[in-house]
C-alpha atoms as a PDB file:
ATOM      1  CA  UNK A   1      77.249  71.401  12.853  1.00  0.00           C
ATOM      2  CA  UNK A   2      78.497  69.464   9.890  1.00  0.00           C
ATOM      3  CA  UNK A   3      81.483  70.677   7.656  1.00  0.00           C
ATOM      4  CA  UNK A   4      81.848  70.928   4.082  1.00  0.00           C
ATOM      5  CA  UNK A   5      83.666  73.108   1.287  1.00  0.00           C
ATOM      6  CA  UNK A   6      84.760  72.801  -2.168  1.00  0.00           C
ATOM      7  CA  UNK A   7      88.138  73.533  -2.637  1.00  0.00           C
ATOM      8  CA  UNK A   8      90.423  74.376  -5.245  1.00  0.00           C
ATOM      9  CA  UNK A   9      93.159  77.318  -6.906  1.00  0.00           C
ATOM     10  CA  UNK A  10      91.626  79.727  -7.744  1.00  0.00           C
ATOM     11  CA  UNK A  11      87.859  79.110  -6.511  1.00  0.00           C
ATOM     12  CA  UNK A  12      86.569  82.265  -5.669  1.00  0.00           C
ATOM     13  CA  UNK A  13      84.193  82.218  -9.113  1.00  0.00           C
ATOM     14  CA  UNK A  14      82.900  78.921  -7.648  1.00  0.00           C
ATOM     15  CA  UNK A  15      79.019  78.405  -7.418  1.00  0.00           C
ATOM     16  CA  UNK A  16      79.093  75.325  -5.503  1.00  0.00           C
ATOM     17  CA  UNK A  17      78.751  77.469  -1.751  1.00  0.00           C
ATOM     18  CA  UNK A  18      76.007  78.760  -3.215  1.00  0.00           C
ATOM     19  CA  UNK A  19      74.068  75.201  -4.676  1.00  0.00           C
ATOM     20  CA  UNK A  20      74.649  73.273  -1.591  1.00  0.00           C
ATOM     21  CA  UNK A  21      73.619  75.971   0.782  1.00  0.00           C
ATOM     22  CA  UNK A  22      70.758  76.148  -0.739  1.00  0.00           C
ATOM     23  CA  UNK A  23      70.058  72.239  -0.733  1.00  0.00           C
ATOM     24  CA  UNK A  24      70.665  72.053   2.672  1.00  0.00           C
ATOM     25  CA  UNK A  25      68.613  74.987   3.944  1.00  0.00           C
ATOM     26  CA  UNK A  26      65.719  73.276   2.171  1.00  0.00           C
ATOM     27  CA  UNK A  27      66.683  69.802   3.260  1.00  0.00           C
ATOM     28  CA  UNK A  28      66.546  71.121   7.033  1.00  0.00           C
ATOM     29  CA  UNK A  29      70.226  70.784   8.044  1.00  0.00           C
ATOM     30  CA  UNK A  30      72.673  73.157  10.075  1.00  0.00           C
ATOM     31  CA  UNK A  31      74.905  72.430   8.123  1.00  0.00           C
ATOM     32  CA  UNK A  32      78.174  75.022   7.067  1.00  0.00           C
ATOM     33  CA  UNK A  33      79.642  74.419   3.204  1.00  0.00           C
ATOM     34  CA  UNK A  34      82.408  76.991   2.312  1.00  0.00           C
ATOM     35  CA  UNK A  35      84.828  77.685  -0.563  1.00  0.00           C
ATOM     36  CA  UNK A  36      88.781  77.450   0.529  1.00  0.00           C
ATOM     37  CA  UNK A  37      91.731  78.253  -1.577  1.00  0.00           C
ATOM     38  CA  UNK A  38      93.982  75.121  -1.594  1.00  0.00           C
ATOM     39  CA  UNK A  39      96.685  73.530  -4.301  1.00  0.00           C
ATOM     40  CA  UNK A  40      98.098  70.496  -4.536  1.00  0.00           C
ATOM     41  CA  UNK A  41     101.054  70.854  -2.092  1.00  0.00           C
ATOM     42  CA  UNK A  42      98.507  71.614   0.831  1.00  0.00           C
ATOM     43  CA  UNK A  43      96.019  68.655  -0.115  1.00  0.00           C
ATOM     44  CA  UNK A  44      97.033  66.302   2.357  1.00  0.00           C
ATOM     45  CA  UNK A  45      98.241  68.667   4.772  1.00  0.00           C
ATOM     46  CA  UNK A  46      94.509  70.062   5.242  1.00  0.00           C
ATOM     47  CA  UNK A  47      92.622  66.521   4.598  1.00  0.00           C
ATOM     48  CA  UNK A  48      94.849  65.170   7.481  1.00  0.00           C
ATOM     49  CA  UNK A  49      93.901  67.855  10.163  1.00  0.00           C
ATOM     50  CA  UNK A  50      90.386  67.493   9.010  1.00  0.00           C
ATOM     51  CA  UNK A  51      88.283  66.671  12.630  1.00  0.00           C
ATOM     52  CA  UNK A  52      85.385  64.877  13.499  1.00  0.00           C
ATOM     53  CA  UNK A  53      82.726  68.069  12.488  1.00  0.00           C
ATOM     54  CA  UNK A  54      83.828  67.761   8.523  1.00  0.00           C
ATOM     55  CA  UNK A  55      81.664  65.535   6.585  1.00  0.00           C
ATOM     56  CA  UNK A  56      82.768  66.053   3.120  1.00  0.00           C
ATOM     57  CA  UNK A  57      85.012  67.660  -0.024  1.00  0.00           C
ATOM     58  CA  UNK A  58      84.142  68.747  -3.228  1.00  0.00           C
ATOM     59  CA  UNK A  59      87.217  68.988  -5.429  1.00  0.00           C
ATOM     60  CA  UNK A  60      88.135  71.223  -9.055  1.00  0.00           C
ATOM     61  CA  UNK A  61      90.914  70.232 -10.668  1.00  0.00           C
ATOM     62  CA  UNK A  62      94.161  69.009 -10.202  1.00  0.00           C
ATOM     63  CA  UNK A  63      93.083  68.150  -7.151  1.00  0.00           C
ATOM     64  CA  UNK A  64      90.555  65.336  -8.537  1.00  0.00           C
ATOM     65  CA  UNK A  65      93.234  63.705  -9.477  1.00  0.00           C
ATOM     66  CA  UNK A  66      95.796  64.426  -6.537  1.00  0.00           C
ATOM     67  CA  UNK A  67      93.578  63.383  -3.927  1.00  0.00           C
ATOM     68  CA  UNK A  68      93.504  59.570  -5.088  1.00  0.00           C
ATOM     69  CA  UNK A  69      96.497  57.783  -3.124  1.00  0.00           C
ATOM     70  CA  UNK A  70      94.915  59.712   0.189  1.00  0.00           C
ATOM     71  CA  UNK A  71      91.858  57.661  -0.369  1.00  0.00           C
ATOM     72  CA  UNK A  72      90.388  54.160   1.114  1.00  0.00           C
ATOM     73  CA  UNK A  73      88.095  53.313  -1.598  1.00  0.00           C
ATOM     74  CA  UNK A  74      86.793  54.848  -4.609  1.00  0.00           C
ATOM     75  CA  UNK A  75      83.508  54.379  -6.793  1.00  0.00           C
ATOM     76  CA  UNK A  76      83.374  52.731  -9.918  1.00  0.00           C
ATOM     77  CA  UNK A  77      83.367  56.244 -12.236  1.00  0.00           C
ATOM     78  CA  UNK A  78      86.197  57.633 -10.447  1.00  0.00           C
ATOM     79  CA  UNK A  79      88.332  54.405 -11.360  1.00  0.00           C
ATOM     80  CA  UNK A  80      87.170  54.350 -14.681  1.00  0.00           C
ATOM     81  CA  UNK A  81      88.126  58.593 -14.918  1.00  0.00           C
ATOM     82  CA  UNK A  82      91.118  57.973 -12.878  1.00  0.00           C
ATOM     83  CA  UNK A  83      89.738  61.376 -10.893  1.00  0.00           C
ATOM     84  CA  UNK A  84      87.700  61.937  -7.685  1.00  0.00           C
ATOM     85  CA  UNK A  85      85.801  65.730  -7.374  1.00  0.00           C
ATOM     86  CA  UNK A  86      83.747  64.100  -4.112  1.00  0.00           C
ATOM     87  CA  UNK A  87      85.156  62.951  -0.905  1.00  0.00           C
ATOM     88  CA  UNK A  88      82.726  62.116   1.925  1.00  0.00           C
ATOM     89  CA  UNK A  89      84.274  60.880   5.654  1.00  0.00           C
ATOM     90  CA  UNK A  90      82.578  58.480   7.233  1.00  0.00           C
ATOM     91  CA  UNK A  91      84.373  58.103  10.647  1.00  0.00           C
ATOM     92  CA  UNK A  92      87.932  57.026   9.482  1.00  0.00           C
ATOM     93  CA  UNK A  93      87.170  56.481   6.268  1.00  0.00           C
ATOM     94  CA  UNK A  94      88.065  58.139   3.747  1.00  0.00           C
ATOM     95  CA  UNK A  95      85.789  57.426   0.175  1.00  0.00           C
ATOM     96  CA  UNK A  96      85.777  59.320  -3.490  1.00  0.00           C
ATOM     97  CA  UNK A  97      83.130  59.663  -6.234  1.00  0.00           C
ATOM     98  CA  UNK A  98      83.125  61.176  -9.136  1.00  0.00           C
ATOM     99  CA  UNK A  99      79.785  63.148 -10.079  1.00  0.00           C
ATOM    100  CA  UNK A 100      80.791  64.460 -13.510  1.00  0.00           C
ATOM    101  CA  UNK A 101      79.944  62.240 -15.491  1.00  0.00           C
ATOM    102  CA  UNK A 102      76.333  62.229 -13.749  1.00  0.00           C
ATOM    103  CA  UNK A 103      76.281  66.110 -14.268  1.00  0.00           C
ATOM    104  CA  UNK A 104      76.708  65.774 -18.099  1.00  0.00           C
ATOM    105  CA  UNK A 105      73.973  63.331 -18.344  1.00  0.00           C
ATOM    106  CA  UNK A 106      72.056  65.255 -15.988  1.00  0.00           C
ATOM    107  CA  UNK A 107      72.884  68.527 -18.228  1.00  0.00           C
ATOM    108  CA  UNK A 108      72.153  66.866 -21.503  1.00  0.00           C
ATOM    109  CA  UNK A 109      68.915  65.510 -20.534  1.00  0.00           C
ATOM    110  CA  UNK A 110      67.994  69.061 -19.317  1.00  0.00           C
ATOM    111  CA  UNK A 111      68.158  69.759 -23.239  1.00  0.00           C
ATOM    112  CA  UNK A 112      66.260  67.044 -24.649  1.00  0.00           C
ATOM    113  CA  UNK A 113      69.088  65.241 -25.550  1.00  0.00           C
ATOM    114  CA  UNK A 114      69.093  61.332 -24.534  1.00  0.00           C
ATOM    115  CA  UNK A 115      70.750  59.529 -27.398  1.00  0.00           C
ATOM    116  CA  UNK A 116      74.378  59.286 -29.019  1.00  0.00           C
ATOM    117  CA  UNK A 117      75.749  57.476 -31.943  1.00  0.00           C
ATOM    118  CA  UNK A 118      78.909  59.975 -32.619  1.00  0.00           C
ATOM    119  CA  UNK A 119      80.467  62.859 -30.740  1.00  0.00           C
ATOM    120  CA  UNK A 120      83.056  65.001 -30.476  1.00  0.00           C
ATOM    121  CA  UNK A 121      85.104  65.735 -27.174  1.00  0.00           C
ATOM    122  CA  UNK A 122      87.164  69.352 -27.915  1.00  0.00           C
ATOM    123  CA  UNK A 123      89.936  68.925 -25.084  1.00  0.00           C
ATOM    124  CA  UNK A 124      91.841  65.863 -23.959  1.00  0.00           C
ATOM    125  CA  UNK A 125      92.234  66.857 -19.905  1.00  0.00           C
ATOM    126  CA  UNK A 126      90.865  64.925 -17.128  1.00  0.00           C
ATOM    127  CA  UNK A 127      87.086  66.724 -18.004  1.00  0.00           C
ATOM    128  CA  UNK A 128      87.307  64.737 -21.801  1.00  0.00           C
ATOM    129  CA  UNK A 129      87.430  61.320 -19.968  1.00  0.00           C
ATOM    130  CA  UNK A 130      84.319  62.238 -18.010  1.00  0.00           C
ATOM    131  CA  UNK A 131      82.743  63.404 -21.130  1.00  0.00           C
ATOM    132  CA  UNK A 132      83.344  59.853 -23.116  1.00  0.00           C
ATOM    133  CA  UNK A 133      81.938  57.944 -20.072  1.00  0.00           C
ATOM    134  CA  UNK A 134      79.237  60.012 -20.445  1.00  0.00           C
ATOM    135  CA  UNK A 135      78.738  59.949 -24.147  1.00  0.00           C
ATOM    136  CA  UNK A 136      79.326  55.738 -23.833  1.00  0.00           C
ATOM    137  CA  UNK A 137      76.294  55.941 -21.372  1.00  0.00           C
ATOM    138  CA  UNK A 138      74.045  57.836 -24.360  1.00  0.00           C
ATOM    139  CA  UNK A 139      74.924  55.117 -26.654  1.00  0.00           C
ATOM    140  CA  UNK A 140      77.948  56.816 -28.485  1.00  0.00           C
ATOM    141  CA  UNK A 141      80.173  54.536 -30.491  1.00  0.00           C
ATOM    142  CA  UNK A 142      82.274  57.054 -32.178  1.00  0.00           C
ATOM    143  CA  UNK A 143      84.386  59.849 -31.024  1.00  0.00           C
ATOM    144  CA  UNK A 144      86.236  62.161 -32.429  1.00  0.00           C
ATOM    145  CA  UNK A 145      88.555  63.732 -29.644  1.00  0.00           C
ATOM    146  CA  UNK A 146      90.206  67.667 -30.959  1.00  0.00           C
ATOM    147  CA  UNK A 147      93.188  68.458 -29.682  1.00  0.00           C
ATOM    148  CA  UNK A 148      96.008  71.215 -29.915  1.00  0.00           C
ATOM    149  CA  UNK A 149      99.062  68.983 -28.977  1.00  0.00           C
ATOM    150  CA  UNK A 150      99.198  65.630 -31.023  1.00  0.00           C
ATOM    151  CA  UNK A 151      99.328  62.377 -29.030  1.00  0.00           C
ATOM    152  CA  UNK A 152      97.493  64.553 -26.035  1.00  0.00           C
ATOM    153  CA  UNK A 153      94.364  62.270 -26.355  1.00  0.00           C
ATOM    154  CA  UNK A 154      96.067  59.365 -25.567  1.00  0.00           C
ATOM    155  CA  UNK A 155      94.724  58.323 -22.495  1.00  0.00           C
ATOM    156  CA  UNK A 156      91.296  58.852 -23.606  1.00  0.00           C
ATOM    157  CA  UNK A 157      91.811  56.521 -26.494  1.00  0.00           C
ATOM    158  CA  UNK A 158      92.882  54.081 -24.123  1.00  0.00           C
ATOM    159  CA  UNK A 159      89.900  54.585 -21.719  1.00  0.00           C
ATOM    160  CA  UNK A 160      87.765  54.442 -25.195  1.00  0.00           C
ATOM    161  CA  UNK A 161      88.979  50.715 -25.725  1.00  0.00           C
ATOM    162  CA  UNK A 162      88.242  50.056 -22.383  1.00  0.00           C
ATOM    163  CA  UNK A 163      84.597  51.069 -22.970  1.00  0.00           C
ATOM    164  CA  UNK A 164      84.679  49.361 -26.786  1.00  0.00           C
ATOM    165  CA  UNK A 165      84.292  53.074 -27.873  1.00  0.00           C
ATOM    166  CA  UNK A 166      86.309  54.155 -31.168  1.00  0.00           C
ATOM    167  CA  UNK A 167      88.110  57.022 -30.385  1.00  0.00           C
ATOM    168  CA  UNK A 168      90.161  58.986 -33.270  1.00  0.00           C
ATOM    169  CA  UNK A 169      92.179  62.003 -32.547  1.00  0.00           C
ATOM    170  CA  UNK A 170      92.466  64.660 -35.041  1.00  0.00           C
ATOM    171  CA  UNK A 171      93.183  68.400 -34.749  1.00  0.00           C
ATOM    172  CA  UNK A 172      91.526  71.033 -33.096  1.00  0.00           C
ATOM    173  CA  UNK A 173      91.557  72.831 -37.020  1.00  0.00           C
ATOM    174  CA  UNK A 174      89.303  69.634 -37.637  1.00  0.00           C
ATOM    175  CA  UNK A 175      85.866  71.521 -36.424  1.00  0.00           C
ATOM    176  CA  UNK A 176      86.172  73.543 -39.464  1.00  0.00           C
ATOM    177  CA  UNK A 177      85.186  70.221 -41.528  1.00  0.00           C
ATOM    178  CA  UNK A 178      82.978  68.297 -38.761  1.00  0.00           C
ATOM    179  CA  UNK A 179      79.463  68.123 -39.765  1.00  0.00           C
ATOM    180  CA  UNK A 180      78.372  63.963 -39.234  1.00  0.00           C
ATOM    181  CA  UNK A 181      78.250  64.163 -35.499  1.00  0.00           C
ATOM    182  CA  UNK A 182      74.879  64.222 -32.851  1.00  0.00           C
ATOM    183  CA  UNK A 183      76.973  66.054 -29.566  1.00  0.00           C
ATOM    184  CA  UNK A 184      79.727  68.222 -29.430  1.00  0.00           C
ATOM    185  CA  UNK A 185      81.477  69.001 -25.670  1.00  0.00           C
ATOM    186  CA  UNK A 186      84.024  71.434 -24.994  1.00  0.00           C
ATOM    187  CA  UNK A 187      85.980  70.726 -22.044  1.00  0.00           C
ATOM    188  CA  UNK A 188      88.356  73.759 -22.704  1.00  0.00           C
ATOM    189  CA  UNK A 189      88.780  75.736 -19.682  1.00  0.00           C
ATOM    190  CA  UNK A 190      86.460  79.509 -20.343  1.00  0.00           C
ATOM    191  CA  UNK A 191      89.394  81.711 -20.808  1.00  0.00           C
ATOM    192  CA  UNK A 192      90.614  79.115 -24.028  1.00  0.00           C
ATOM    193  CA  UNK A 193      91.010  81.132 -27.352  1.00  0.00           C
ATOM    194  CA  UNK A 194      89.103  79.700 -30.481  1.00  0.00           C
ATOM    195  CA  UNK A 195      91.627  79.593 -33.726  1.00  0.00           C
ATOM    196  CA  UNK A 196      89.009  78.029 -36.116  1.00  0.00           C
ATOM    197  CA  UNK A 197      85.122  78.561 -37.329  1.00  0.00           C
ATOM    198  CA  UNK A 198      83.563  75.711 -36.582  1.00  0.00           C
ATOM    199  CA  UNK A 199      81.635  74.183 -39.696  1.00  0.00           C
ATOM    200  CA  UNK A 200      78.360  75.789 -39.895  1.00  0.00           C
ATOM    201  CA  UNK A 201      76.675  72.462 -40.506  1.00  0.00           C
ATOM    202  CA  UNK A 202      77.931  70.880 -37.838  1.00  0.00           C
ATOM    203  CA  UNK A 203      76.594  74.197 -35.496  1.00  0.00           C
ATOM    204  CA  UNK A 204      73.199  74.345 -36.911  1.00  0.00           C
ATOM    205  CA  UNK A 205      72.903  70.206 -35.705  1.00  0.00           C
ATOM    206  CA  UNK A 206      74.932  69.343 -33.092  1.00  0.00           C
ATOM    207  CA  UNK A 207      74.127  70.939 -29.570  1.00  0.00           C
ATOM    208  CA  UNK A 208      77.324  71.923 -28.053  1.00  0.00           C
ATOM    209  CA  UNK A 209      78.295  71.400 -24.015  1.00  0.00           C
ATOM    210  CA  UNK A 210      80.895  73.888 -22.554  1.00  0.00           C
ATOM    211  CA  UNK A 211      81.812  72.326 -19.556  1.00  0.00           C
ATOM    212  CA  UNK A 212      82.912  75.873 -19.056  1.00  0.00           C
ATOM    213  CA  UNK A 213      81.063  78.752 -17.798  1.00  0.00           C
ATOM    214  CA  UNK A 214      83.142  81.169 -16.638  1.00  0.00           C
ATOM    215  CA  UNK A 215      83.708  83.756 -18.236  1.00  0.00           C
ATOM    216  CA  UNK A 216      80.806  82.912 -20.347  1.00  0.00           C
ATOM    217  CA  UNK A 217      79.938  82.890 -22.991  1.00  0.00           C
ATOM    218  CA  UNK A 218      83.510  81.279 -23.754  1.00  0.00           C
ATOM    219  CA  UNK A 219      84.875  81.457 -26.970  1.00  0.00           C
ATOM    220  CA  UNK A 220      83.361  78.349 -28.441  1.00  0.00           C
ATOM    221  CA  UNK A 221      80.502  79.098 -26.661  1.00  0.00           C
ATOM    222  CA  UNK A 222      80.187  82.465 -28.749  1.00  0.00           C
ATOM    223  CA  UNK A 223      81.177  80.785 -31.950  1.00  0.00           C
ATOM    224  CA  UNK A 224      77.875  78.287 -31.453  1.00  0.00           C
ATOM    225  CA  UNK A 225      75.925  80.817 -30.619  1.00  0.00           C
ATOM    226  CA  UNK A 226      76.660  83.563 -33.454  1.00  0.00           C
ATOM    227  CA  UNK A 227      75.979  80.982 -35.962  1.00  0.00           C
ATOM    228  CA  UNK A 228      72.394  79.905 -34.369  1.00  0.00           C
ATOM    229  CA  UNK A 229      73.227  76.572 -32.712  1.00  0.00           C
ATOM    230  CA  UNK A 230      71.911  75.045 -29.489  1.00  0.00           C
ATOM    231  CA  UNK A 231      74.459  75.416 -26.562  1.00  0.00           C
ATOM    232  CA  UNK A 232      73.933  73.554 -23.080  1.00  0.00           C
ATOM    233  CA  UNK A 233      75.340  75.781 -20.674  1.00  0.00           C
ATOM    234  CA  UNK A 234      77.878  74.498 -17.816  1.00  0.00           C
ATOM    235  CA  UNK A 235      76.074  75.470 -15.077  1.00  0.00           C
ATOM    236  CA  UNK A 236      73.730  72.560 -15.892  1.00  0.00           C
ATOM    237  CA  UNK A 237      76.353  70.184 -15.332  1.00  0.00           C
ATOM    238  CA  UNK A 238      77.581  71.701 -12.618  1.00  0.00           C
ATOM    239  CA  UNK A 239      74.215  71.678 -10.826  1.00  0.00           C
ATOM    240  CA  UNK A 240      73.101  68.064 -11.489  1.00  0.00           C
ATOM    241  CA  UNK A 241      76.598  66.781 -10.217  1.00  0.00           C
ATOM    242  CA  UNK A 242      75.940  69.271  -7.450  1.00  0.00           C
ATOM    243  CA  UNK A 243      72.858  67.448  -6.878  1.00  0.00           C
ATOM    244  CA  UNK A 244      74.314  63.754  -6.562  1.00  0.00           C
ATOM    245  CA  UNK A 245      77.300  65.160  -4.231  1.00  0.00           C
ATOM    246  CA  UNK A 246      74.331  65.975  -2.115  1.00  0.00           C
ATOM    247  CA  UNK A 247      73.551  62.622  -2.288  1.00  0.00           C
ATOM    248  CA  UNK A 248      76.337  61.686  -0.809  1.00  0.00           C
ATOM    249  CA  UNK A 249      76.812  64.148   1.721  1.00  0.00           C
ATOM    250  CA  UNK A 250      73.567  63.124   2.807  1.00  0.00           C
ATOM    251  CA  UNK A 251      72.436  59.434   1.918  1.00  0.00           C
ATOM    252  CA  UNK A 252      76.506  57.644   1.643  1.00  0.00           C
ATOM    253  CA  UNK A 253      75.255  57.198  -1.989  1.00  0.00           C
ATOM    254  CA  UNK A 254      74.603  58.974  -5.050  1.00  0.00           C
ATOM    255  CA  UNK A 255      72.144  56.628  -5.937  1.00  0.00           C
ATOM    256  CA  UNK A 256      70.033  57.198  -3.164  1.00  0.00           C
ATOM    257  CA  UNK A 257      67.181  59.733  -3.960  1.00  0.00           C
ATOM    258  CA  UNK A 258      66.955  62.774  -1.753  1.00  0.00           C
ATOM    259  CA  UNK A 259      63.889  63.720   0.420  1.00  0.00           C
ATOM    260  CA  UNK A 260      61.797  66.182  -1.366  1.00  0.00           C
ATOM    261  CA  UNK A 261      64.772  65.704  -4.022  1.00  0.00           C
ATOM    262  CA  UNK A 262      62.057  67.830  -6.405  1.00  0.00           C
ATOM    263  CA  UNK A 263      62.297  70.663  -4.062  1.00  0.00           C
ATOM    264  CA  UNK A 264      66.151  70.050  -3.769  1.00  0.00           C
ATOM    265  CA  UNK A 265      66.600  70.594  -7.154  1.00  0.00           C
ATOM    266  CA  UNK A 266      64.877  73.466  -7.761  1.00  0.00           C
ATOM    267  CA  UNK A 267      65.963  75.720  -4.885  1.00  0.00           C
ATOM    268  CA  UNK A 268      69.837  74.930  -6.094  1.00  0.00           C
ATOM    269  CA  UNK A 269      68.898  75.597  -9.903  1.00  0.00           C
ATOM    270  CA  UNK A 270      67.476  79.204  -8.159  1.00  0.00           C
ATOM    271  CA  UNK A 271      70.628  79.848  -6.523  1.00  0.00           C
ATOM    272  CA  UNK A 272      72.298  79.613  -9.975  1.00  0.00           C
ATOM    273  CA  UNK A 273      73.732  83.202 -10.655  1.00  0.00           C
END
């Protein structure tokens, strides 16, 4: 039997067991994928005494970002992000992806929503430099990033040049006066208060991603909602990055299309409590 588990502190809300069972049960494989409480301390302690049997790691964060100097090679996203939530063994070897980015795409697309010219990222964590990768991919060449702490959305200015996407920081009060944008993601963690009302304008237009979803609905979440606006829930992105981590588990590459992938999909968006 092949081993695999997402791991994290706290991850006993996690729905990734429940996704990947499901994708392998349809898929055919014996194959065992468990939730385990781990910080940072412990990463390389457990990776380490890993054997033979484990095939792979999903990771939450800090950890995405923790596990890098244990790694032997990394894909192209996770350099860009600077964080890894995939980690598949392939005898020694040790290699990290990073899905998210895939999973907002995968998400937004879900929704109808394929093109971006301007955006705004609400959060300047590790999760807002997934989300302007993402919104680059759709086209975006202006984003406004809302933050609580000034100079906090430094680094994904800095990634922004590196894409040749404008990125302005401004306050997180700004959403009261935001009404010119096409995509709005919230990368606030679901237990994040809300100390403004957005701009109804800019709720009655712009579809909103929480990244978040538990609890749910979170505060912005609720604020989108109340006032009639289109919200793209964050189980969608966590399925469709659950989806290419399956990829790799199985194929070595999330490029590489699943088997019935069809099928795949729609057994794991079942599972979805």
């Amino acid at each position: 039997m092949r081993r695999l588990a997402v791991l994290g502190s706290p991850i006993g809300h996690s729905q990734s067991p429940a996704l990947h069972r499901a994708a392998y049960a349809r898929l055919g494989l014996d194959w065992e994928y468990t939730a385990i409480e781990i910080d940072g301390g412990r990463l390389a302690g457990f990776i380490d005494g890993l054997d033979a049997s484990w095939r792979g790691l999903s990771l939450t964060m800090p950890l995405k970002q923790q596990v890098l100097p244990m790694l032997d090679g990394i894909d192209e996203v996770a350099r860009f992000t600077g964080a890894a939530n995939t980690v598949v063994f392939e005898g020694t070897s040790r290699r990290g992806f990073n899905t998210d980015i895939g999973g907002i795409v995968g998400a937004l697309a879900d929704a109808d929503v394929h093109r971006v010219t301007r955006g705004v990222i609400v959060g300047a964590g590790a999760t807002a430099l997934s989300a302007l990768v993402a919104m680059a991919e759709l086209g975006a060449s202006d984003v406004r990033v809302l933050v609580r702490r000034p100079g906090a959305a430094q680094p994904v200015a800095e990634l922004g040049r590196r894409l040749g996407v404008r990125v302005e920081e401004a306050p997180i009060t700004a959403l009261s006066g935001v009404d010119d944008v096409d995509l709005v993601i919230s990368t606030l963690p679901g237990s994040a208060g809300l100390e403004v009302v957005p701009e109804p304008t800019l709720v009655s237009t712009a579809p909103l991603l929480d990244v978040a979803y538990d609890p749910w609905p979170t505060a912005i979440g609720a604020s989108w909602l109340e006032g009639g606006g289109r919200v793209v829930h964050g189980l969608g992105m966590l399925l469709h990055q659950a989806l290419l981590q399956v990829r790799i588990f199985v194929n070595g590459d999330p490029r590489t299309r699943l088997a019935d992938e069809a099928g795949v999909l729609a057994v794991m968006r079942d599972a979805l409590r």
